[in-house]
C-alpha atoms as a PDB file:
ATOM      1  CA  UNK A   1      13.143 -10.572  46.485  1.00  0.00           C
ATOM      2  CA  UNK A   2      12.607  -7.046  48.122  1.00  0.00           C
ATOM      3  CA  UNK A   3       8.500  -6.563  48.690  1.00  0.00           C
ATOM      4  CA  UNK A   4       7.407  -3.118  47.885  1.00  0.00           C
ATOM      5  CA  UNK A   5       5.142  -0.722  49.834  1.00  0.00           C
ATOM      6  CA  UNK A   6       1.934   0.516  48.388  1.00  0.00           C
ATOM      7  CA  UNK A   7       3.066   3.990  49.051  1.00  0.00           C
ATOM      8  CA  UNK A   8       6.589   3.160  47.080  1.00  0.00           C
ATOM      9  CA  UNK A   9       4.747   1.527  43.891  1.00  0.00           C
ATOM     10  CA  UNK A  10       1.726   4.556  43.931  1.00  0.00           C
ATOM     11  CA  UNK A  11       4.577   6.935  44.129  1.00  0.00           C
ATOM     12  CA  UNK A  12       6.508   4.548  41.307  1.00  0.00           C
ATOM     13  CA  UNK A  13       2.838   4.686  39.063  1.00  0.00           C
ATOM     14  CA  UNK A  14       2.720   8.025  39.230  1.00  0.00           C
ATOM     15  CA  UNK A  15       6.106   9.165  37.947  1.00  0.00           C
ATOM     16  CA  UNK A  16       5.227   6.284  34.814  1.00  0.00           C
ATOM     17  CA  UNK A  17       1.984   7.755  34.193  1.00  0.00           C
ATOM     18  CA  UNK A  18       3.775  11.148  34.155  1.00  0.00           C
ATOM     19  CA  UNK A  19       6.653   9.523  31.776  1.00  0.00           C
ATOM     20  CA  UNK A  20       4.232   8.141  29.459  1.00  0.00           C
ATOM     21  CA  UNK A  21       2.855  11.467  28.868  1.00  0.00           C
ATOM     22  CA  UNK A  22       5.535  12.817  28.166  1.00  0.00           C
ATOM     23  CA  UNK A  23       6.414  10.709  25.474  1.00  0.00           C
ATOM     24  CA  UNK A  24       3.383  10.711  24.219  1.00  0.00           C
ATOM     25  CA  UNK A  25       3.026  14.194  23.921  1.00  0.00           C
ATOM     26  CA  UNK A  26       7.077  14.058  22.814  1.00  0.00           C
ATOM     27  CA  UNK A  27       5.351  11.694  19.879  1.00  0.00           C
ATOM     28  CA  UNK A  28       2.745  14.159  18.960  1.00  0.00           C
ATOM     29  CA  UNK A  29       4.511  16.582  18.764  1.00  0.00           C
ATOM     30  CA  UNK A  30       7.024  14.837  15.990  1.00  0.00           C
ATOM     31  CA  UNK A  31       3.852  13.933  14.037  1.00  0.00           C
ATOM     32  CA  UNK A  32       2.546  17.603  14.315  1.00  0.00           C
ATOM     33  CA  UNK A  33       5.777  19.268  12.791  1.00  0.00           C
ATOM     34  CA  UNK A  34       6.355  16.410  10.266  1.00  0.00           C
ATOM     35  CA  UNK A  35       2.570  16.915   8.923  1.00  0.00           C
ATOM     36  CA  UNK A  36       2.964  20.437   8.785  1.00  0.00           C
ATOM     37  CA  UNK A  37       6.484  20.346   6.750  1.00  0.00           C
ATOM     38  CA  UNK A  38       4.149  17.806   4.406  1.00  0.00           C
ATOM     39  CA  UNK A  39       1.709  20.401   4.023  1.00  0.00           C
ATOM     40  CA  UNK A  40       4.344  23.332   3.223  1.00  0.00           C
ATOM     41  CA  UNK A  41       5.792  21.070   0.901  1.00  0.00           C
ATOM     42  CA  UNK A  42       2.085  20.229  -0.942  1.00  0.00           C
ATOM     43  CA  UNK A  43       1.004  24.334  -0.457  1.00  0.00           C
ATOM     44  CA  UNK A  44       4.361  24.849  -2.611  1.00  0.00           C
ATOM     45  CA  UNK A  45       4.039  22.947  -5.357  1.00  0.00           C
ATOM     46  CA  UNK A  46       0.387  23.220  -6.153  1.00  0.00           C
ATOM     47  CA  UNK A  47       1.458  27.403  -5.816  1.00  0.00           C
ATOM     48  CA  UNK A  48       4.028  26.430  -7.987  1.00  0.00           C
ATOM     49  CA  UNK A  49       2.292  24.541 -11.250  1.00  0.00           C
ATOM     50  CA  UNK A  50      -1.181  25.116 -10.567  1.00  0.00           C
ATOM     51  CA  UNK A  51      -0.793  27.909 -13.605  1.00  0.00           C
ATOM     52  CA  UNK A  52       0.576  25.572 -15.641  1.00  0.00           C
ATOM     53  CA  UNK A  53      -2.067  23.213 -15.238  1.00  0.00           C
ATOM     54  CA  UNK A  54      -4.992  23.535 -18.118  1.00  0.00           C
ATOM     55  CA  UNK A  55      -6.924  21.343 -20.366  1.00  0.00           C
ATOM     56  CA  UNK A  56      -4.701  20.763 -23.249  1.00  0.00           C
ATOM     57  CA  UNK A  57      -1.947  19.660 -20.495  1.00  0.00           C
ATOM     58  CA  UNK A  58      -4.431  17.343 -19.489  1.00  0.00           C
ATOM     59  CA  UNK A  59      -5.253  15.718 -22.661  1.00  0.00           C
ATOM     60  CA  UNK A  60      -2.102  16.461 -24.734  1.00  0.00           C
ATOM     61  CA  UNK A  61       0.213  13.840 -25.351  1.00  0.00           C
ATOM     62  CA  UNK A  62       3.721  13.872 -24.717  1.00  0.00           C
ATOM     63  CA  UNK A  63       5.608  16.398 -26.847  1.00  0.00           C
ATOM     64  CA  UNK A  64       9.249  17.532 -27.188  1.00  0.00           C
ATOM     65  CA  UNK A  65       8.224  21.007 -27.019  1.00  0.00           C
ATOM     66  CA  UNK A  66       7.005  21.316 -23.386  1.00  0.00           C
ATOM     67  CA  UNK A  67       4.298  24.389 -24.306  1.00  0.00           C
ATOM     68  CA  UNK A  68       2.477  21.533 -26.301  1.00  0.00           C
ATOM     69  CA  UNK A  69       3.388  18.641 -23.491  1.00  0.00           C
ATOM     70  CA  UNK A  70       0.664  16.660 -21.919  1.00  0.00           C
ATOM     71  CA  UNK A  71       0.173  13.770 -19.854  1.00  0.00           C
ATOM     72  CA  UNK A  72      -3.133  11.921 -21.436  1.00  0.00           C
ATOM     73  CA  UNK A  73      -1.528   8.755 -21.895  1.00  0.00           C
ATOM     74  CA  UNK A  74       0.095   8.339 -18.376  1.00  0.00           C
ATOM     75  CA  UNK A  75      -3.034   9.295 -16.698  1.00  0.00           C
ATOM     76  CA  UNK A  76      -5.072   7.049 -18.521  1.00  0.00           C
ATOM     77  CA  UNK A  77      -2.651   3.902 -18.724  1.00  0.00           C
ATOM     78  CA  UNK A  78      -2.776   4.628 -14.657  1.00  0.00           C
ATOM     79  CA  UNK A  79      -6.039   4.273 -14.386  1.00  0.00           C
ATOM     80  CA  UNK A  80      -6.377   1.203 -16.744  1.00  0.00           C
ATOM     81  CA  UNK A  81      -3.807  -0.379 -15.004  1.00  0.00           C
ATOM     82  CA  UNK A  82      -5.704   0.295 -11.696  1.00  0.00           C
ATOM     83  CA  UNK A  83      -8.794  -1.330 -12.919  1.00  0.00           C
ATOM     84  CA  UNK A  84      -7.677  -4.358 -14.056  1.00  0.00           C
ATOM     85  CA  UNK A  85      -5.536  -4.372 -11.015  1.00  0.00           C
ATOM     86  CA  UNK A  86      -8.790  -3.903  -8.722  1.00  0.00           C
ATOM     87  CA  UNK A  87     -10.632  -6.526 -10.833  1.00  0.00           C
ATOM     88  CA  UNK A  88      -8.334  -9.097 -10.484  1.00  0.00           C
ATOM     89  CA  UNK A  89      -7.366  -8.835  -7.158  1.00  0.00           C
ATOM     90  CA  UNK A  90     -10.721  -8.384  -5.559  1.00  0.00           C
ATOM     91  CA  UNK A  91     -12.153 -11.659  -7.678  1.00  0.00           C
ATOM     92  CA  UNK A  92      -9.375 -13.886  -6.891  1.00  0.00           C
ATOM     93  CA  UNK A  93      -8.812 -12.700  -3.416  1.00  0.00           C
ATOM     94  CA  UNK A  94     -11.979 -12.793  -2.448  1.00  0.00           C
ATOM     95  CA  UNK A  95     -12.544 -16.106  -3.979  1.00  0.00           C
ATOM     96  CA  UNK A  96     -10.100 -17.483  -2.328  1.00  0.00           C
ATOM     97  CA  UNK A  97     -11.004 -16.026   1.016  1.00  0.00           C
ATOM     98  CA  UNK A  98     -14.026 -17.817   0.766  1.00  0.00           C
ATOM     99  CA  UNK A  99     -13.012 -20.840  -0.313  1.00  0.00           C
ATOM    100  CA  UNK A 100     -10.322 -20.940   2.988  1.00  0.00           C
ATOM    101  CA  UNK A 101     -12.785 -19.796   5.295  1.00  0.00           C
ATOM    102  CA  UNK A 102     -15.985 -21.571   4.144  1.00  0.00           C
ATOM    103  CA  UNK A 103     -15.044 -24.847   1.907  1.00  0.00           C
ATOM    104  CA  UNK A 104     -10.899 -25.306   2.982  1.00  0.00           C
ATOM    105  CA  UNK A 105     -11.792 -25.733   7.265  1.00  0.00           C
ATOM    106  CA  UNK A 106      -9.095 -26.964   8.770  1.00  0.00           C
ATOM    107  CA  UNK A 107      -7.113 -29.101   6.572  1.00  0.00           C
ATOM    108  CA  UNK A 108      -3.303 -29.237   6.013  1.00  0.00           C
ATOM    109  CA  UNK A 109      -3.956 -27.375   2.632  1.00  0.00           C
ATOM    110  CA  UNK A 110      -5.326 -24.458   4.253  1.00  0.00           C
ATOM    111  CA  UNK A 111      -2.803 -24.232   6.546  1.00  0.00           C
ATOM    112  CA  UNK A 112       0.061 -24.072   4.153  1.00  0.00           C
ATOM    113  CA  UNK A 113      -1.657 -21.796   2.116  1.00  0.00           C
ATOM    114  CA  UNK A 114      -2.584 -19.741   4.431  1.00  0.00           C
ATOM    115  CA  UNK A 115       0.908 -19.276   6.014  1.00  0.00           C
ATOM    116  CA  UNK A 116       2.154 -18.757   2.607  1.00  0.00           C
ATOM    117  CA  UNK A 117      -0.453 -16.022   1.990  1.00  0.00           C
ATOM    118  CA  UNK A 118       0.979 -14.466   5.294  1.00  0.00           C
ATOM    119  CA  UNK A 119       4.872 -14.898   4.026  1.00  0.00           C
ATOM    120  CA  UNK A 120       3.826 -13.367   0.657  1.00  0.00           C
ATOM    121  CA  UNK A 121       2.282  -9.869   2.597  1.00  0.00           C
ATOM    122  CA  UNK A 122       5.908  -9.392   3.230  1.00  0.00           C
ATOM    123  CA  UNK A 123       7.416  -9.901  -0.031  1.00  0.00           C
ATOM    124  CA  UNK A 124       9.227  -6.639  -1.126  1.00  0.00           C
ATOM    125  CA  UNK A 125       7.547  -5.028  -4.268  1.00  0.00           C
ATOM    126  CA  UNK A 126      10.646  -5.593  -6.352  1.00  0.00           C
ATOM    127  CA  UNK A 127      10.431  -9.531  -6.143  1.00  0.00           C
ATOM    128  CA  UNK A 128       7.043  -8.836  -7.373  1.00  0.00           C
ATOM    129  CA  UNK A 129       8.061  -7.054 -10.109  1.00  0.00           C
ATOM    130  CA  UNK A 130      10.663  -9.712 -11.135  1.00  0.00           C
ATOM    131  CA  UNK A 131       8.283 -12.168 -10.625  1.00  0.00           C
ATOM    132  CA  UNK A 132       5.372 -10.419 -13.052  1.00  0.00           C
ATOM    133  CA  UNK A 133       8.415  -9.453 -15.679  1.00  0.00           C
ATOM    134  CA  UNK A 134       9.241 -13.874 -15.520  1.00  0.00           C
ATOM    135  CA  UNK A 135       5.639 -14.826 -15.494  1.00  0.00           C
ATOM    136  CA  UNK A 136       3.138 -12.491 -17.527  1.00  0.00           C
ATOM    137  CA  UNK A 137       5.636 -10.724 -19.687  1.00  0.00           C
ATOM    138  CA  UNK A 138       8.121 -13.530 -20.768  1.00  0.00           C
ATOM    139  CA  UNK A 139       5.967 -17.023 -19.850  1.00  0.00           C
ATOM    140  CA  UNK A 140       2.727 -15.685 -20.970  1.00  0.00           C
ATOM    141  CA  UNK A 141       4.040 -13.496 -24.208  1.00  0.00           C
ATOM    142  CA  UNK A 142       1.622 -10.365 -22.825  1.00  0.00           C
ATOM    143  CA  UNK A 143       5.098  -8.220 -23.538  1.00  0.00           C
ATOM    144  CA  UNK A 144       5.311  -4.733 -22.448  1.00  0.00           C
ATOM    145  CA  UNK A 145       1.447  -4.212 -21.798  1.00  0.00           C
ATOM    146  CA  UNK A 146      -0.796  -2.483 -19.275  1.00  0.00           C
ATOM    147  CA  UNK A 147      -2.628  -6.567 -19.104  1.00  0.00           C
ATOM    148  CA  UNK A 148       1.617  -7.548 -17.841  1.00  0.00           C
ATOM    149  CA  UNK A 149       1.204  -4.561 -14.871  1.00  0.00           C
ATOM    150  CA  UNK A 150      -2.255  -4.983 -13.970  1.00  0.00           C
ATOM    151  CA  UNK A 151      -1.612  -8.597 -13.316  1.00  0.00           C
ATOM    152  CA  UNK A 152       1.547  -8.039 -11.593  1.00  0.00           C
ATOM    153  CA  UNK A 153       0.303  -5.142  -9.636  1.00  0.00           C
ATOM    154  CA  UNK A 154      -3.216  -7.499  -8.606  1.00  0.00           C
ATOM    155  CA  UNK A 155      -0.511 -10.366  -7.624  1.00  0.00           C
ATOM    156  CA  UNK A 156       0.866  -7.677  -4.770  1.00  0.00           C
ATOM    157  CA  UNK A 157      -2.234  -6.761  -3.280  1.00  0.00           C
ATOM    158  CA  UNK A 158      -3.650 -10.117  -3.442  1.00  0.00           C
ATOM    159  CA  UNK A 159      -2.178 -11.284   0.455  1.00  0.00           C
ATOM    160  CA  UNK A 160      -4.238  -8.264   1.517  1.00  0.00           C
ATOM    161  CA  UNK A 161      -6.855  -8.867   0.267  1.00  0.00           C
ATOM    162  CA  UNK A 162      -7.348 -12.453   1.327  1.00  0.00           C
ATOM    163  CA  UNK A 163      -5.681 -11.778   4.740  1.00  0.00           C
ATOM    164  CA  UNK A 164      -8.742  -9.809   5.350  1.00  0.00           C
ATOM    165  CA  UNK A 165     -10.738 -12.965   5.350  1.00  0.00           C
ATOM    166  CA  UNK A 166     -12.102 -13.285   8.842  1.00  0.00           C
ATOM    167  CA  UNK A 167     -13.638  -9.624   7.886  1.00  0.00           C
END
């Protein structure tokens, strides 16, 4: 094994310091001209339909004619389903936070659970979906309802929400 000379590794740290720069400057730079196509994009279509956009659009419901169109129902089904979303993932995962970090310790139970908990934050979204279509729509008989979403929406947020226990 060779030994190196100071003057060989300060002349080695230098040239890394120099290369990190680089590429982090070569990184900024990517992020600078992707954020600005973003906000081309966004300045275009607000230009775009921002004259289209008035108060019977916002509380019309959907129409065939699209001069009488609006989009009252999806707007507020999307923020029911939000809400009973929020509520039932921030009661059950923060219940169950606490119950892991302050009543669980350190038993086998916790420990299974919690590495489940930390499987389940990688789940993809469609599983989720599947699972919520098997379990509140077809199991439980809720059908095709904003209660069926909400659920399955709170069961996908739910590992973050308990994974932020030690917070």
């Amino acid at each position: 094994m060779a030994i190196i000379a100071p003057s060989d590794f300060r002349k080695g740290m230098s040239r890394r310091k120099l290369q990190g720069r680089v590429f982090n400057g070569l990184c900024l730079l990517a992020v600078g001209i992707a954020l600005a196509i973003l906000a081309v994009l966004l300045v275009y279509i607000v230009a775009q339909g921002w004259s289209r956009v008035n108060w019977s659009f916002l509380t019309g419901f959907p129409s065939r004619n699209p001069d009488r169109a609006g989009i009252q129902a999806a707007l507020l089904g999307s923020i029911y389903l939000v809400t009973i979303a929020g509520v039932a993932s921030f009661l059950l995962g923060v219940g169950a936070a606490i119950y892991l970090e302050e009543y669980a310790a350190r038993s086998r139970f916790a420990r299974i659970v919690q590495i489940n908990i930390s499987n389940l934050a990688g789940v993809p979204s469609i599983v989720y979906g599947i699972l919520g279509l098997e379990v509140f729509v077809r199991s439980m008989d809720l059908g095709k309802s904003v209660l069926a979403g909400g659920l399955t929406l709170a069961l996908l947020i739910l590992p973050i929400i308990i994974a932020a226990e030690e917070a």
